[in-house]
Protein backbone atom coordinates (compact mmCIF):
# COMPACT_ATOMS: atom_id res chain seq x y z
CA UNK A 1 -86.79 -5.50 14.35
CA UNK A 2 -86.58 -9.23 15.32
CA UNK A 3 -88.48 -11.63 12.34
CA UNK A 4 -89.45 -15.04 12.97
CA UNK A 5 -89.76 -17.33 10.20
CA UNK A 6 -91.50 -21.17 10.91
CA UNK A 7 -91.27 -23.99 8.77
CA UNK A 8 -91.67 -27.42 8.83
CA UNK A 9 -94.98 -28.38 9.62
CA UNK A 10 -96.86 -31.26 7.81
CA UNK A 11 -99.30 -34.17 8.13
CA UNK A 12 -97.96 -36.81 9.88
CA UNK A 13 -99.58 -40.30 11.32
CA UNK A 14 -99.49 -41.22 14.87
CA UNK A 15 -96.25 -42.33 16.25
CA UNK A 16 -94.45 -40.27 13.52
CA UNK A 17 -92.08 -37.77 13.98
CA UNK A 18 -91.23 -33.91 12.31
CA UNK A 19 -88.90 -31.48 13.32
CA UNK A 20 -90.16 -27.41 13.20
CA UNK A 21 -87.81 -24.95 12.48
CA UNK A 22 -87.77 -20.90 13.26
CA UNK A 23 -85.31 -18.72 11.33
CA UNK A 24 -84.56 -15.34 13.47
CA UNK A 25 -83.08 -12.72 12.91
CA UNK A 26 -83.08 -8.57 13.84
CA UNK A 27 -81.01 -9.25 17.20
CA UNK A 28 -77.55 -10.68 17.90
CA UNK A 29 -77.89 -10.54 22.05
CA UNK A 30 -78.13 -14.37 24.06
CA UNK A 31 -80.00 -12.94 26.96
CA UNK A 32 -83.03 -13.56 24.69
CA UNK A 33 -85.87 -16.32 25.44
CA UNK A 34 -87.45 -18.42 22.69
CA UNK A 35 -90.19 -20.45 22.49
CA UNK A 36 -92.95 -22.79 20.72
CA UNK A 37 -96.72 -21.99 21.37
CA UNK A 38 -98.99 -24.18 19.87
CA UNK A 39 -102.92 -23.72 19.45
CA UNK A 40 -105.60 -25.94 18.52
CA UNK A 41 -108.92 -25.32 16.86
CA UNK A 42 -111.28 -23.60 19.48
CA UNK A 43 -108.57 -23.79 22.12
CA UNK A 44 -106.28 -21.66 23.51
CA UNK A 45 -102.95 -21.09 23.02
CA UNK A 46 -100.62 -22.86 25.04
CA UNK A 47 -96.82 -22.95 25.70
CA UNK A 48 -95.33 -26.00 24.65
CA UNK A 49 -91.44 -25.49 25.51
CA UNK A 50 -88.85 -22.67 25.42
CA UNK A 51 -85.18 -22.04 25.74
CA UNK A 52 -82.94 -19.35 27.31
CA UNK A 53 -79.97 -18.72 25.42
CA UNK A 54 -77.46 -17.33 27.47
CA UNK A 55 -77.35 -20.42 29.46
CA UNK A 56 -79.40 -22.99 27.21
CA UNK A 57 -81.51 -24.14 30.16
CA UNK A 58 -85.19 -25.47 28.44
CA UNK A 59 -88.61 -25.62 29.65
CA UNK A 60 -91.81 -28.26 28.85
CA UNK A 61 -95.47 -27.84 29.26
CA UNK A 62 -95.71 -31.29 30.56
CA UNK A 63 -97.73 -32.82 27.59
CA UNK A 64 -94.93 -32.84 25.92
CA UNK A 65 -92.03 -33.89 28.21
CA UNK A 66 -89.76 -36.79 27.01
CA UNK A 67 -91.44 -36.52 23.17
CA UNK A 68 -90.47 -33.12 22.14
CA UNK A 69 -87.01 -31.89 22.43
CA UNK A 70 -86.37 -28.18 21.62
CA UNK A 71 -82.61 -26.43 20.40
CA UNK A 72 -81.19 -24.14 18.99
CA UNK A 73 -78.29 -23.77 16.65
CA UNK A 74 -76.28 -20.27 17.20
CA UNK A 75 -74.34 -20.38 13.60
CA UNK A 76 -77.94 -20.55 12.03
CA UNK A 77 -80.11 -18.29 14.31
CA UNK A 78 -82.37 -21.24 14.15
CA UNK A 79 -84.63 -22.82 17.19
CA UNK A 80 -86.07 -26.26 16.49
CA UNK A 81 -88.46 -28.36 17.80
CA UNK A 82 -87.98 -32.16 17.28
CA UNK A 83 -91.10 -33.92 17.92
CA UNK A 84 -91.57 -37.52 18.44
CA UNK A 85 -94.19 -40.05 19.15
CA UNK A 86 -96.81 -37.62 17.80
CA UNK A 87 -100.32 -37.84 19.15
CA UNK A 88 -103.85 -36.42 17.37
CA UNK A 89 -103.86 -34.30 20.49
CA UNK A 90 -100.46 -32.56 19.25
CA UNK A 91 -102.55 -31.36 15.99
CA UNK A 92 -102.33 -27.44 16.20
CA UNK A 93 -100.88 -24.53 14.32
CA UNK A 94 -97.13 -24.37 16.02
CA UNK A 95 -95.71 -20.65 16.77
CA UNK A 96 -92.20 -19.12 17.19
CA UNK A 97 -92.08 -16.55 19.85
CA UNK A 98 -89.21 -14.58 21.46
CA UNK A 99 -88.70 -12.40 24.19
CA UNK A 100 -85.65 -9.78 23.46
CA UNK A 101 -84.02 -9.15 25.87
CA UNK A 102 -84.68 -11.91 28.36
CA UNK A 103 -83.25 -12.59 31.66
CA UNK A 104 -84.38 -16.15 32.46
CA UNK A 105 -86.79 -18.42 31.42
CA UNK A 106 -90.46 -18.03 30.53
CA UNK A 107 -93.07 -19.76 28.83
CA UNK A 108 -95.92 -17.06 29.85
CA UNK A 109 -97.36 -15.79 26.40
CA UNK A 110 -97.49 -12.49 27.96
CA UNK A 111 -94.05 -11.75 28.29
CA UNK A 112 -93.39 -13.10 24.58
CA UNK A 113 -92.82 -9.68 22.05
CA UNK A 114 -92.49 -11.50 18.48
CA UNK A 115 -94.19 -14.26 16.59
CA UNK A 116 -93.81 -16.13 13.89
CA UNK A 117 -96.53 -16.71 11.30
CA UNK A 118 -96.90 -20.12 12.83
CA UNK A 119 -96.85 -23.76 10.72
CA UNK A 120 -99.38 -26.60 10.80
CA UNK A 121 -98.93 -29.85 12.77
CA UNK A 122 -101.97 -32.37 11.90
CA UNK A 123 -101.60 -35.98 13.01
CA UNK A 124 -103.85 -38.25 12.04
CA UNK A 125 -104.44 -41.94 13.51
């Protein structure tokens, strides 16, 4: 059974930065996909950026291109999401997600099989 653990969310002023971790575990396989959703308050969720593993080849919804960097580190089973130059707009609870097994990239929530519990991002100006 793949578990997703998230941590690192906080409050953070404009401008700042945080970096979101997600602990997995249940599967040892690369061709897996993983991901960060995010979803605001009355909104949808949305995809915000995802990695394929076998090939480490990464994905952005454009909102967050050149602030947000995601990665993963192997030894650690652990995806993170370094964000920088946060915006009030990036305020939202921030999910794990993982499709198992994967054979490309994807940030469709449909395809997605496991979540986290999901962390909160607030940034206030």
């Amino acid at each position: 059974q793949v578990q997703l653990v998230e941590s690192g969310g906080d409050s953070v002023q404009v401008g700042g930065s945080l970096r979101l971790s997600c602990l997995a575990s249940g599967y040892t396989t690369t061709n897996a996909c993983m991901a960060w959703f995010r979803q605001a308050p009355g909104k949808k969720r949305e995809g915000v950026a995802a990695l394929y593993i076998a090939d480490g080849s990464t994905h952005y919804a454009d909102s967050v291109k050149g602030r947000f960097t995601i990665s993963r580190d192997n030894a650690k089973n652990t995806l993170y999401l370094q964000m920088n130059g946060l915006k009030p707009e990036d305020t939202a609870m921030y999910y794990c997600a993982a499709v198992v097994p994967a054979y490309g990239l994807s940030l469709a929530e449909r395809e997605f099989d496991y979540w986290g519990q999901g962390t909160q991002v607030t940034v206030s100006s």
